[in-house]
Every structure is written in C-alpha cells, then in structure tokens.
N, C-alpha and C. Protein backbone atom coordinates (compact mmCIF):
# COMPACT_ATOMS: atom_id res chain seq x y z
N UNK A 1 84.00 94.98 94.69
CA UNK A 1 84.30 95.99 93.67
C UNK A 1 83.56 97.29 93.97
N UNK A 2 82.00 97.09 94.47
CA UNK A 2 81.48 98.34 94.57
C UNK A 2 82.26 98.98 95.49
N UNK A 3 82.55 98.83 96.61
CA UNK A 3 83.60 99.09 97.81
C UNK A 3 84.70 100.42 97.40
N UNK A 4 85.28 99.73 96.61
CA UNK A 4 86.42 100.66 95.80
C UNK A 4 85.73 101.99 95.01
N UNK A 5 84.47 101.48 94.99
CA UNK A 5 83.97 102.82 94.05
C UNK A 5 83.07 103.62 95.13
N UNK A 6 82.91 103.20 96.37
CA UNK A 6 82.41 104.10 97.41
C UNK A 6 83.02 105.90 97.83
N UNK A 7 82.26 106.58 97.75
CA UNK A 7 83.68 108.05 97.96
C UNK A 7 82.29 108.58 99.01
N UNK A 8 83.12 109.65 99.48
CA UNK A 8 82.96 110.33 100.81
C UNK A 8 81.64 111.26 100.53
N UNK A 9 81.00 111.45 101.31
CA UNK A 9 79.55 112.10 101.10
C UNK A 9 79.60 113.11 100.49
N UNK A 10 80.70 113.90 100.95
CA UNK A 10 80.90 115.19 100.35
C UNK A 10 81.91 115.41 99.33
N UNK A 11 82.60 114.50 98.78
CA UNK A 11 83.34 114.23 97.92
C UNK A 11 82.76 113.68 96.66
N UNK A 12 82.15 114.25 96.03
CA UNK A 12 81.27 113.02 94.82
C UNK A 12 82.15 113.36 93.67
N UNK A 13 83.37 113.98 93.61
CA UNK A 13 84.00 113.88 92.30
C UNK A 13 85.65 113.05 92.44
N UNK A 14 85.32 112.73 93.78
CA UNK A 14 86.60 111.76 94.17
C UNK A 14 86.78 111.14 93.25
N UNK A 15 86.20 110.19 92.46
CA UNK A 15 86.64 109.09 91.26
C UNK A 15 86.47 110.25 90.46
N UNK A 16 87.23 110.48 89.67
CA UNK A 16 87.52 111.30 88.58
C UNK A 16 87.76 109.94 87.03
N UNK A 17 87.72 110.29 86.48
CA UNK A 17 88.08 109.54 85.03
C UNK A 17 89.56 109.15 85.16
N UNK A 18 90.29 110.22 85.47
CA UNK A 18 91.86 110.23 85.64
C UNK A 18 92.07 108.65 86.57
N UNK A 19 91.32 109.09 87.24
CA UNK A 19 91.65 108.36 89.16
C UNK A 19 91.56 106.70 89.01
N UNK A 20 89.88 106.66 87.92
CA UNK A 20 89.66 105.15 87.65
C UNK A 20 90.94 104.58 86.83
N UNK A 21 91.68 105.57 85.57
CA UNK A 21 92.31 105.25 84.40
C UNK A 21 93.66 104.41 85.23
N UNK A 22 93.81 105.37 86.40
CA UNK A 22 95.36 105.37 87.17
C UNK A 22 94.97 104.05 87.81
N UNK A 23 93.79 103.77 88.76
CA UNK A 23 93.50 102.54 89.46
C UNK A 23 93.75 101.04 88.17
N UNK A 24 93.08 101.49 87.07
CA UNK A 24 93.23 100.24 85.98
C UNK A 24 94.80 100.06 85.85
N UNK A 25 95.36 101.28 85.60
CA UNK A 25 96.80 100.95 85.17
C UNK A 25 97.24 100.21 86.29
N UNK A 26 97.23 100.66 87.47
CA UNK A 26 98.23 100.06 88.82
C UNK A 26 97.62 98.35 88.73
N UNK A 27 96.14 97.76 88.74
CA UNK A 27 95.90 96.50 88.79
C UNK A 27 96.69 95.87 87.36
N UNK A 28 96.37 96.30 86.13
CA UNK A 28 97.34 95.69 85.23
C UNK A 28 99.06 95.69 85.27
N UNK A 29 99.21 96.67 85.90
CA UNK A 29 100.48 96.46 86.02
C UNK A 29 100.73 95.09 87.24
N UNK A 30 100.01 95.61 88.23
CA UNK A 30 99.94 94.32 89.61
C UNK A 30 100.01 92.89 88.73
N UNK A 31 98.54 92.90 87.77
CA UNK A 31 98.97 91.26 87.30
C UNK A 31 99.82 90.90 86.61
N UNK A 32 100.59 92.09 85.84
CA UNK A 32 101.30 91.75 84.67
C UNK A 32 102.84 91.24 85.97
N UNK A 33 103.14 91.38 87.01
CA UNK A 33 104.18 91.14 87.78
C UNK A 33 103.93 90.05 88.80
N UNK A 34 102.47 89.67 88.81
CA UNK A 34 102.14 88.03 89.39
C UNK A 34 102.56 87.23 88.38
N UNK A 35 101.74 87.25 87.20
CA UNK A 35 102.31 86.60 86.22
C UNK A 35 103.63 86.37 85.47
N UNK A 36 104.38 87.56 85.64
CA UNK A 36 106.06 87.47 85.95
C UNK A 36 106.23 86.77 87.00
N UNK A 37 106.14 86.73 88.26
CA UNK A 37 106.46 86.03 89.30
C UNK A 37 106.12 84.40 89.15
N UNK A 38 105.54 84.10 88.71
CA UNK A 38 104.96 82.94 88.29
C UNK A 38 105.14 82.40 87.52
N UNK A 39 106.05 82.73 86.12
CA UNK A 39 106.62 82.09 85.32
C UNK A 39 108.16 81.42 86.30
N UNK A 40 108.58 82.41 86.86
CA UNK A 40 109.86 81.90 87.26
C UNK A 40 110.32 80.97 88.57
C-alpha cells in the first residue's frame, strides 16, 4: 500500500485529494465487478 502512495522527489503534490478520491473510486468500482463476476 505504501508503494502506491510513493510520488516523485520533485513531485510532492502528485497525490492530490482529487487523485486519492479517483484511486478509491476505480478499486470500489474494481470490487464491485469481481463480485459481479462471481455471483455468476
């Protein structure tokens, strides 16, 4: 997990609030379509 939150030396505003909000949405959406996949 820390991995994902690593940013570039000179980049320290790379994770933005926006950036984390967008990363949460894309993994919930990811499980919400395993777990679709997996019902059927």
């Amino acid at each position: 997990m820390s991995r994902l939150l690593d940013v570039p030396a000179g980049c320290p505003e790379t994770l933005s609030a926006d950036s984390i909000e967008a990363m949460e949405q894309q993994l919930a959406e990811a499980t919400t379509l395993m777990q679709r996949l997996r019902c059927h």
